[in-house]
N, C-alpha and C. Protein backbone atom coordinates (compact mmCIF):
# COMPACT_ATOMS: atom_id res chain seq x y z
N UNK A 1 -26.11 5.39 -11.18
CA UNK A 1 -26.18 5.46 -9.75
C UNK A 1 -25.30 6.61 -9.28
N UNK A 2 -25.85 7.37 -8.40
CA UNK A 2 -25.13 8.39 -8.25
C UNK A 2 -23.86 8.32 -7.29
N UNK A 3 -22.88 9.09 -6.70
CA UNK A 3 -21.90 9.11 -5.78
C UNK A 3 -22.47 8.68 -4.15
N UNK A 4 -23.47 9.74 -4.12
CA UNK A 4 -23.87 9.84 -2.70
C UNK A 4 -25.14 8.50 -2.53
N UNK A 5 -25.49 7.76 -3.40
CA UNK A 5 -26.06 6.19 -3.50
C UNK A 5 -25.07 5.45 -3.02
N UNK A 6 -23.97 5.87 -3.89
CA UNK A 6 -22.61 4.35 -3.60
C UNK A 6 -22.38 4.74 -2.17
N UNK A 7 -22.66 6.12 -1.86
CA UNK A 7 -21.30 5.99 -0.73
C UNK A 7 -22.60 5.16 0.32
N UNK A 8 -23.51 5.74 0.33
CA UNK A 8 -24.91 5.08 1.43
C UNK A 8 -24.74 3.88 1.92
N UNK A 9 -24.88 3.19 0.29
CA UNK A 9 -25.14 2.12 0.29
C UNK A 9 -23.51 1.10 0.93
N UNK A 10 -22.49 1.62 0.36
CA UNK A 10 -21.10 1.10 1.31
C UNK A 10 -20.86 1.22 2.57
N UNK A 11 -21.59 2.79 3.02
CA UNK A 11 -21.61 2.81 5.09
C UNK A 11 -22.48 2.25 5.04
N UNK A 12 -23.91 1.78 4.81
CA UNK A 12 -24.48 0.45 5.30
C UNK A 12 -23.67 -0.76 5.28
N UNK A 13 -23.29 -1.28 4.12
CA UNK A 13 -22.59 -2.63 4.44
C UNK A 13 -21.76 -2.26 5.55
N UNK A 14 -21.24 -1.47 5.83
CA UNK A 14 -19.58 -1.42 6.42
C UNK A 14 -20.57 -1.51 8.07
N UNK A 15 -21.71 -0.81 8.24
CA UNK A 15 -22.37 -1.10 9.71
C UNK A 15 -23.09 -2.21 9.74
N UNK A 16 -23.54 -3.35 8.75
CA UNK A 16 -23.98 -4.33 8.47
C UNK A 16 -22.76 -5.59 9.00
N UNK A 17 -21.67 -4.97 8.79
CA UNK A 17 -20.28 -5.89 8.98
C UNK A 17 -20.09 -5.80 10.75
N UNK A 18 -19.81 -4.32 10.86
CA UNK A 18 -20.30 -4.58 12.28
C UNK A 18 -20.78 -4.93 13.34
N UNK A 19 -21.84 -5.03 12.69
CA UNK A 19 -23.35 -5.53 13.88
C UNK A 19 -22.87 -7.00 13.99
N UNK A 20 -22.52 -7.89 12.44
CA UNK A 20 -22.09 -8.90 12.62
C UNK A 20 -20.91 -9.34 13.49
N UNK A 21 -19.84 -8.53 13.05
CA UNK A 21 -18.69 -8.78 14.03
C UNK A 21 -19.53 -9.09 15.18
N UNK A 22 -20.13 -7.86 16.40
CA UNK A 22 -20.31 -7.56 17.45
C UNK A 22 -21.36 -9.17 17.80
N UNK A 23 -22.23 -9.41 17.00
CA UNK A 23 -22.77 -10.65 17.42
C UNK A 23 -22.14 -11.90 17.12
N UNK A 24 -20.97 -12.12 16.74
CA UNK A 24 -20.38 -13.01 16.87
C UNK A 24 -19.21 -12.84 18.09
N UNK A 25 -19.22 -11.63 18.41
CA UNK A 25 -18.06 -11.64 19.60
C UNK A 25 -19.22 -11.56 20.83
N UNK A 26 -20.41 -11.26 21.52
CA UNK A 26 -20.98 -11.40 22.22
C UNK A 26 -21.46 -12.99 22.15
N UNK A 27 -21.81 -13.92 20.86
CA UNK A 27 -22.12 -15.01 20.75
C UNK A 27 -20.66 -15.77 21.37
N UNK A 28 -19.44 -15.32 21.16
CA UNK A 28 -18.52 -16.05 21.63
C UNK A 28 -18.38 -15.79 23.35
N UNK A 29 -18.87 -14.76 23.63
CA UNK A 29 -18.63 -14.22 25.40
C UNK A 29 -19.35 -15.32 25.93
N UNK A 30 -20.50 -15.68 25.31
CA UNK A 30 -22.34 -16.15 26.09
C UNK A 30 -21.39 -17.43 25.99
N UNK A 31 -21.06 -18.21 24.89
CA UNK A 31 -20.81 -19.66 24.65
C UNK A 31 -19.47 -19.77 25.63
N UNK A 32 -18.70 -18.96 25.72
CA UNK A 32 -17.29 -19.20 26.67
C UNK A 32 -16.40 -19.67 26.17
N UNK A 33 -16.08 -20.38 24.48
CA UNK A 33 -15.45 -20.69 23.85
C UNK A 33 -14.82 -19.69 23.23
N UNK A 34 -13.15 -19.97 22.82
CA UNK A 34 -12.30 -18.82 22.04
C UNK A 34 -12.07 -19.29 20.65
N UNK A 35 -13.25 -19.94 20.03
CA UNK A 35 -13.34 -20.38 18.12
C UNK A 35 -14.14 -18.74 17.98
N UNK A 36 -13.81 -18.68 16.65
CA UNK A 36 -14.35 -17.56 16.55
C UNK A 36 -15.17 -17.64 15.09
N UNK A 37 -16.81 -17.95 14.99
CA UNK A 37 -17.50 -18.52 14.29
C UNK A 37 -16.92 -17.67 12.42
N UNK A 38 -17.27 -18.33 11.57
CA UNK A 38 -16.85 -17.83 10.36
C UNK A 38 -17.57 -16.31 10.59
N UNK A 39 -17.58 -15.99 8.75
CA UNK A 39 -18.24 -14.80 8.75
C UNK A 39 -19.53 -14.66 8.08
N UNK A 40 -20.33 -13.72 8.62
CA UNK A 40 -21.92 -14.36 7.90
C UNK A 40 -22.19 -13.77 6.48
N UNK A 41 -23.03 -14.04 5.95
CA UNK A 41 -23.56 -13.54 4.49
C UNK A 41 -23.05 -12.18 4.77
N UNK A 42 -23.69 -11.41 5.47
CA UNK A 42 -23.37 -10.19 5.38
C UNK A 42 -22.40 -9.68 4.78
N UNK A 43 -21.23 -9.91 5.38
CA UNK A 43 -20.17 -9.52 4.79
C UNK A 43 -20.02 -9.74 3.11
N UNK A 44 -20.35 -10.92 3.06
CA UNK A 44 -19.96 -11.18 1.42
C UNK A 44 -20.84 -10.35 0.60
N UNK A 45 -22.50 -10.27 0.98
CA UNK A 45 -23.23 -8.87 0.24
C UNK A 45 -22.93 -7.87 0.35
N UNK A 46 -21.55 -7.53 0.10
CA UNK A 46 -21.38 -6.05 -0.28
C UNK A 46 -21.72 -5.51 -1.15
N UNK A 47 -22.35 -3.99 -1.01
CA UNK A 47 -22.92 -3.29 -2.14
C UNK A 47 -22.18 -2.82 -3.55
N UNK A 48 -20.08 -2.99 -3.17
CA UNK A 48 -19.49 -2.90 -3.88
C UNK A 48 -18.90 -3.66 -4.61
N UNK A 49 -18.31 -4.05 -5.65
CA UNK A 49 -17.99 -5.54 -6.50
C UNK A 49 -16.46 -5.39 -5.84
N UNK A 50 -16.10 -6.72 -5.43
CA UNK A 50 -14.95 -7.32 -5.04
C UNK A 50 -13.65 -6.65 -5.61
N UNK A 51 -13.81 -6.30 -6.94
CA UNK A 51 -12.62 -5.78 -7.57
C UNK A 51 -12.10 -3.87 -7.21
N UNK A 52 -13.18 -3.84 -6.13
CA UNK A 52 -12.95 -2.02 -5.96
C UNK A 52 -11.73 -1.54 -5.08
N UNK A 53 -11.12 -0.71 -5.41
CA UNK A 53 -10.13 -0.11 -4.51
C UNK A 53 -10.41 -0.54 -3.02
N UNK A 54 -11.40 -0.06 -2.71
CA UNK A 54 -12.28 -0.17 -1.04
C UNK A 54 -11.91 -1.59 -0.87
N UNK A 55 -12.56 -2.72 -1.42
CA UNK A 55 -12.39 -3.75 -1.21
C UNK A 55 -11.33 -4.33 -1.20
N UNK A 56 -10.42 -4.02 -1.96
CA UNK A 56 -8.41 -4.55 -1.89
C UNK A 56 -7.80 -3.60 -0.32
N UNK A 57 -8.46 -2.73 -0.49
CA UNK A 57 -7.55 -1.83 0.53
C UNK A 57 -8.39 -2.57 2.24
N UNK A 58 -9.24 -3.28 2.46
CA UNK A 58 -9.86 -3.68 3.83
C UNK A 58 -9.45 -5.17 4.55
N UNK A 59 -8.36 -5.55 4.91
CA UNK A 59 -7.99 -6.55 4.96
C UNK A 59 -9.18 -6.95 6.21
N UNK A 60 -8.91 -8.38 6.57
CA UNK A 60 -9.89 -8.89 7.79
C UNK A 60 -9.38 -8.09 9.03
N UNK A 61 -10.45 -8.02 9.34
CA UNK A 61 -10.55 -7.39 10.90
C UNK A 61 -10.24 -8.31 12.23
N UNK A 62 -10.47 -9.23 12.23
CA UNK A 62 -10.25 -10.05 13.00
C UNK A 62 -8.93 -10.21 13.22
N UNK A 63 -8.30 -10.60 12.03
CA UNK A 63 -6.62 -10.63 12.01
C UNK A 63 -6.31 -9.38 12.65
N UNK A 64 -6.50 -8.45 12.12
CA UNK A 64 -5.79 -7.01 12.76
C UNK A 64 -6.39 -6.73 14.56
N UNK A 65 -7.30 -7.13 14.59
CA UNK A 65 -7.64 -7.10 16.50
C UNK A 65 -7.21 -7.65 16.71
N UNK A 66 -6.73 -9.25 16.76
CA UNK A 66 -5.75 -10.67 17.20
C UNK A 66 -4.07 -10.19 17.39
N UNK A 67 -3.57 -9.44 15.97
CA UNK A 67 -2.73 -8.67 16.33
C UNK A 67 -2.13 -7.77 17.13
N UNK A 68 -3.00 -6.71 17.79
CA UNK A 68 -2.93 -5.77 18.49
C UNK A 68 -3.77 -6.21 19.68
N UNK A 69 -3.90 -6.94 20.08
CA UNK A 69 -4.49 -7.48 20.99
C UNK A 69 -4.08 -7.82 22.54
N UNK A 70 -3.07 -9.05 22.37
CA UNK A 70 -2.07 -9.05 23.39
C UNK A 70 -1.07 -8.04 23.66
N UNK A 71 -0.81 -7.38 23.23
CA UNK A 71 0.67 -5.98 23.46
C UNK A 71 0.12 -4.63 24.10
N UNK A 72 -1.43 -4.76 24.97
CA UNK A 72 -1.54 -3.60 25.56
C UNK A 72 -1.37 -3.49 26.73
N UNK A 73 -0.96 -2.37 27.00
CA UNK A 73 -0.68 -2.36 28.54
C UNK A 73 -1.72 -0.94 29.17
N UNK A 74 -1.46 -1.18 30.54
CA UNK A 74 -2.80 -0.40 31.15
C UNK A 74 -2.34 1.13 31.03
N UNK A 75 -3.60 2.13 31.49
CA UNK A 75 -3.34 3.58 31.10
C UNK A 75 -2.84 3.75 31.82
N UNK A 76 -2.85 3.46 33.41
CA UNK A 76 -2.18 3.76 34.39
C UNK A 76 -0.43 4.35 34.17
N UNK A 77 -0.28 2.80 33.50
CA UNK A 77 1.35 3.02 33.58
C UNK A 77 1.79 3.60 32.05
N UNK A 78 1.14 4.06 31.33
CA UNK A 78 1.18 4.67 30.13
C UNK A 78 1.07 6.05 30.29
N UNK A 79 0.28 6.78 31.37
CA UNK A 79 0.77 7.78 31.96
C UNK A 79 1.68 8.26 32.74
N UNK A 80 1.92 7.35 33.55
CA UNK A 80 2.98 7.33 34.65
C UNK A 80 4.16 7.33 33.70
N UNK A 81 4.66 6.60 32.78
CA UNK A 81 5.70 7.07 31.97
C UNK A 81 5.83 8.09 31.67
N UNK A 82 4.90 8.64 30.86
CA UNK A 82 4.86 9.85 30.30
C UNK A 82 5.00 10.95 30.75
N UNK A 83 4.61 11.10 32.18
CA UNK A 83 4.35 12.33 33.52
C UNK A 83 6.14 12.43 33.56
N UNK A 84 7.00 11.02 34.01
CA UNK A 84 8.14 10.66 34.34
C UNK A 84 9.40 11.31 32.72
N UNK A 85 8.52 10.68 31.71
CA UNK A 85 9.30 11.47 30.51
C UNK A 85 9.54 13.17 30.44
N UNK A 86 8.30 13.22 30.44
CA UNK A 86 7.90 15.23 30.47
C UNK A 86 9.19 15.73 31.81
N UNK A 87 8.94 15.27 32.82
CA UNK A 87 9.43 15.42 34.24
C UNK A 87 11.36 15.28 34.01
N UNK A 88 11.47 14.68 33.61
CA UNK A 88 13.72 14.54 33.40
C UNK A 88 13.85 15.17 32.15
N UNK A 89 12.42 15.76 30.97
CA UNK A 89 13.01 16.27 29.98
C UNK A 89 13.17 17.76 30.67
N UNK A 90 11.92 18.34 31.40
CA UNK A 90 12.01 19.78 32.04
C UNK A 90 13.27 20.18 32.41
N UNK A 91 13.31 18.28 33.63
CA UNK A 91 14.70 19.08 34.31
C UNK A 91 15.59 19.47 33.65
N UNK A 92 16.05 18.50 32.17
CA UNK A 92 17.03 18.42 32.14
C UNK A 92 17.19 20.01 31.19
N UNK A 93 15.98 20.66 30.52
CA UNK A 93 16.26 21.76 30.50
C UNK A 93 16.24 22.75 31.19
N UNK A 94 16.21 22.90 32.34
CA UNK A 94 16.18 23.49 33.52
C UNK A 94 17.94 23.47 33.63
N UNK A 95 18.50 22.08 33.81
CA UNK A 95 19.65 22.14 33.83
C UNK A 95 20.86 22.57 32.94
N UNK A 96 20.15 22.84 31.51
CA UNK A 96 21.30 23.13 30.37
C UNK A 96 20.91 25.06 30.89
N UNK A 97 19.57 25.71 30.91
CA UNK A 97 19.47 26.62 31.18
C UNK A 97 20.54 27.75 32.44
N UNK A 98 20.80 26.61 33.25
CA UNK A 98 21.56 26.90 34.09
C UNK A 98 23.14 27.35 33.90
N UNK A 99 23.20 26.34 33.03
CA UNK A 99 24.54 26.10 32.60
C UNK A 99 24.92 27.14 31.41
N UNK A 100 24.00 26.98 30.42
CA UNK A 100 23.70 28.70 29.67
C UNK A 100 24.15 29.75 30.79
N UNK A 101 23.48 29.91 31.11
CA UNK A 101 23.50 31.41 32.40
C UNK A 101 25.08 31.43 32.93
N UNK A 102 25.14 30.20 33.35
CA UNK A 102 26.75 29.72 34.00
C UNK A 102 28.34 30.71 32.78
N UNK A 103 27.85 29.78 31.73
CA UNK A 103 28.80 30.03 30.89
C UNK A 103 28.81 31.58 30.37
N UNK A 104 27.63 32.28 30.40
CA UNK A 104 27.78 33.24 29.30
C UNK A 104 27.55 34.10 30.73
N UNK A 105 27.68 34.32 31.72
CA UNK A 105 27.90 35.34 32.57
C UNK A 105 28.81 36.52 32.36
N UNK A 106 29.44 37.66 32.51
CA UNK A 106 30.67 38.10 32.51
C UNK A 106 31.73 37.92 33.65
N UNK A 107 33.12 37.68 33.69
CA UNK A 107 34.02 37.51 34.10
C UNK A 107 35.08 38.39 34.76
């Protein structure tokens, strides 16, 4: 089997996993319940055998969205920091600049 077979055939499963995710998280929107149904065949027919690098290195997805999940905050104020960071770092080189100029003047 060649390279460019394996790899095909692994971005299919890996969009096969997807589609599933996505219909089990729209199946959970429709039902209004927060269980979050197992995982379907799909996933387990992977085109690659269990023991592959790929496969040790992909932990569940679910766990890792559940994780990062609650701790976001809006763009709004994720910019507004940032505008506010950029903004006292300028000044504050604005202000050593000054002070440069200050010190090394002649006397």
């Amino acid at each position: 089997m060649s390279d460019r077979l394996k790899d095909l055939q692994r971005q299919r499963a890996l969009a096969q996993e997807q589609v599933a995710w996505l219909d089990r998280e729209i199946a959970r929107e429709t039902a209004g319940t927060t269980q979050v149904p197992s995982l379907s065949a799909v996933a387990s027919a992977k085109a690659e055998p269990r023991n592959s690098p790929e496969a040790a290195a992909t932990p569940d997805a679910d766990k890792i969205i559940a994780q990062y999940q609650g701790t976001t905050r809006s763009v709004h104020s994720e910019v507004k920091r940032g505008c506010f960071i950029y903004f006292f770092a300028a000044f504050a080189l604005v202000g050593l600049g000054v002070l440069a100029l200050y010190f090394m003047r002649p006397r």
